[in-house]
Protein backbone atom coordinates (compact mmCIF):
# COMPACT_ATOMS: atom_id res chain seq x y z
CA UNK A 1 41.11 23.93 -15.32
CA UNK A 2 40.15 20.89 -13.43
CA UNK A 3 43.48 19.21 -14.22
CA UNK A 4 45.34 18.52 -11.06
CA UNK A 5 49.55 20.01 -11.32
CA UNK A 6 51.76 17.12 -10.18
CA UNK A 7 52.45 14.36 -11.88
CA UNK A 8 50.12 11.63 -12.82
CA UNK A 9 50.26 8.00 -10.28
CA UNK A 10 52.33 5.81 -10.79
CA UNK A 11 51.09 2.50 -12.69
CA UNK A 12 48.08 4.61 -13.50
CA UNK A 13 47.71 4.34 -17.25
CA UNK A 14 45.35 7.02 -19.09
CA UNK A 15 42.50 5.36 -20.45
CA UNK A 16 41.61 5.18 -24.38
CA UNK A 17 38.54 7.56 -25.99
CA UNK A 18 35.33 5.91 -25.23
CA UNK A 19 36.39 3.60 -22.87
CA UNK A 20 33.72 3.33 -20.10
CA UNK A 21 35.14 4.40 -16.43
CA UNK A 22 32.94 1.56 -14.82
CA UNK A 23 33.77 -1.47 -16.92
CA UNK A 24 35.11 -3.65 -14.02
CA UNK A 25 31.21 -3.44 -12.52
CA UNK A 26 29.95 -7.19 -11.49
CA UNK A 27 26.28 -6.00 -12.56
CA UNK A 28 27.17 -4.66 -15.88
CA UNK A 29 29.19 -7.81 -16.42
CA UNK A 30 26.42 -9.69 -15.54
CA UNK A 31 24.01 -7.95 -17.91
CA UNK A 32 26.51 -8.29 -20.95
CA UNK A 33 26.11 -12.05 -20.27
CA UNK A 34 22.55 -12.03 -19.06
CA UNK A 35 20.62 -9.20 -21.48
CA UNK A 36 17.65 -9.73 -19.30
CA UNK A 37 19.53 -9.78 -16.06
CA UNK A 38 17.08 -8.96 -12.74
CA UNK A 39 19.77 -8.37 -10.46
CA UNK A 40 19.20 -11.62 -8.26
CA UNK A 41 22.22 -13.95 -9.45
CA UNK A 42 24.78 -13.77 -12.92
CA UNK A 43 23.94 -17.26 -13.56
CA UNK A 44 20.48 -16.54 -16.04
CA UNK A 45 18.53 -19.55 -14.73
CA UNK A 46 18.99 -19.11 -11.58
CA UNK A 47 18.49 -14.80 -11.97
CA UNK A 48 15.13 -15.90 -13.42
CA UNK A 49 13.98 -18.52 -10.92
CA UNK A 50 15.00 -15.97 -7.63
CA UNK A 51 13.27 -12.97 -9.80
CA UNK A 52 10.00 -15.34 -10.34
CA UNK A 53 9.87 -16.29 -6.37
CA UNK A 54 10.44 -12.69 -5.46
CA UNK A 55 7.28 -11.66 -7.16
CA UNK A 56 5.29 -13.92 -5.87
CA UNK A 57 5.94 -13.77 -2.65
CA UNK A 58 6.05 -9.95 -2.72
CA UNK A 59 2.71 -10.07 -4.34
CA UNK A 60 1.07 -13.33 -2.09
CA UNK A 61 2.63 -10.89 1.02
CA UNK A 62 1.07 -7.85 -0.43
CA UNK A 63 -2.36 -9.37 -1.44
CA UNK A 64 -2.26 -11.12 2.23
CA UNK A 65 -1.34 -8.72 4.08
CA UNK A 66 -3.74 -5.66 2.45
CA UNK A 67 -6.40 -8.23 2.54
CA UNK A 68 -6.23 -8.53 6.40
CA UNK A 69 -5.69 -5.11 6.86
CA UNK A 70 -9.00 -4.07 5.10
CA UNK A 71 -10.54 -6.61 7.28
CA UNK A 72 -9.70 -5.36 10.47
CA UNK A 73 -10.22 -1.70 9.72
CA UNK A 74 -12.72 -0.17 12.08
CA UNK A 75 -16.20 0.21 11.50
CA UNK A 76 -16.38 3.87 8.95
CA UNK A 77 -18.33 6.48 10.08
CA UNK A 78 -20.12 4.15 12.50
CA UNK A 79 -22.14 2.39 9.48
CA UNK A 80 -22.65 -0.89 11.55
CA UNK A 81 -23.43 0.26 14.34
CA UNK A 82 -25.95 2.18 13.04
CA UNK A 83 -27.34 -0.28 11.60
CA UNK A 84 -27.44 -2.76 14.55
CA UNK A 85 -29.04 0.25 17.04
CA UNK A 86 -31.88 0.84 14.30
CA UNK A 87 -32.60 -3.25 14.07
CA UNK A 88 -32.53 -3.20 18.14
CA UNK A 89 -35.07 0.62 18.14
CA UNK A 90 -37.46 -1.48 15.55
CA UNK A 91 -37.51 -4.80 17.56
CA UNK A 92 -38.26 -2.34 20.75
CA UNK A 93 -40.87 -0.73 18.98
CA UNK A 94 -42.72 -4.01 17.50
CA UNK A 95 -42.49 -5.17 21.12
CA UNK A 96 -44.46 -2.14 22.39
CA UNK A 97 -46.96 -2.35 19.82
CA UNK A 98 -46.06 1.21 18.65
CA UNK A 99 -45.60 2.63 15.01
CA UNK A 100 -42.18 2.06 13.18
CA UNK A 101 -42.06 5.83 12.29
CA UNK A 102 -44.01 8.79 13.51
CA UNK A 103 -44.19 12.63 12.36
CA UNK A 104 -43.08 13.78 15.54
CA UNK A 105 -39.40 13.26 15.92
CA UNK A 106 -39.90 14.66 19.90
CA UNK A 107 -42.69 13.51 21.92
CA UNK A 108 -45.05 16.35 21.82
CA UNK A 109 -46.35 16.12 25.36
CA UNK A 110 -43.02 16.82 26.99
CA UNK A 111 -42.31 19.88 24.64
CA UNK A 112 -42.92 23.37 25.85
CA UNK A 113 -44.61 24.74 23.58
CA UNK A 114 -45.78 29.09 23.15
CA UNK A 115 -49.32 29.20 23.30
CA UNK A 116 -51.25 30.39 20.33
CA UNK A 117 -52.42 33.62 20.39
């Protein structure tokens, strides 16, 4: 099974016990030289130096970046402009004379209200 019938290539020689099918690889070349290859260049300095600059600028772009993001985001459930319409209501109201807070939260003289019987 799994063996095809004709005859094997020619120049194709059969390949010793244990011998690995992806030897000819440049990136495991590279890491037999390199042990702590990165994957940037086969020379080691120079793997190093382009793997250092990556991650900074990956992480300077990322830090940036998120940073303006969160900036820009709109205001959340309206929190600011909340607050700026309750500073306006309490400048109004100090202008009028009138209390800061009362118990009624409608006006009770334009309320219909049942009689009491």
């Amino acid at each position: 099974r799994g063996r095809s019938a004709g005859p094997p290539a020619a120049g194709a020689l059969p390949r010793p016990l244990g011998a690995d099918a992806h030897e000819d690889e440049p990136m495991l070349v590279a890491q037999r030289k390199n042990p702590d290859y990165h994957g940037f260049s086969a020379d080691p300095a120079a793997d190093v130096l382009n793997m250092r600059a990556a991650f900074l600028a990956g992480i300077s772009i990322a830090i940036v970046l998120g940073s303006v993001f969160l900036h820009y985001l709109p205001d959340y459930g309206l929190q600011q402009w909340a607050r700026r319409e309750a500073e306006i209501q309490v400048r109004e109201r100090e202008r009028r004379g009138l209390p800061l807070l009362t118990s009624d939260y409608y006006d009770p003289k334009c309320l219909c209200l049942p009689r009491p019987e």
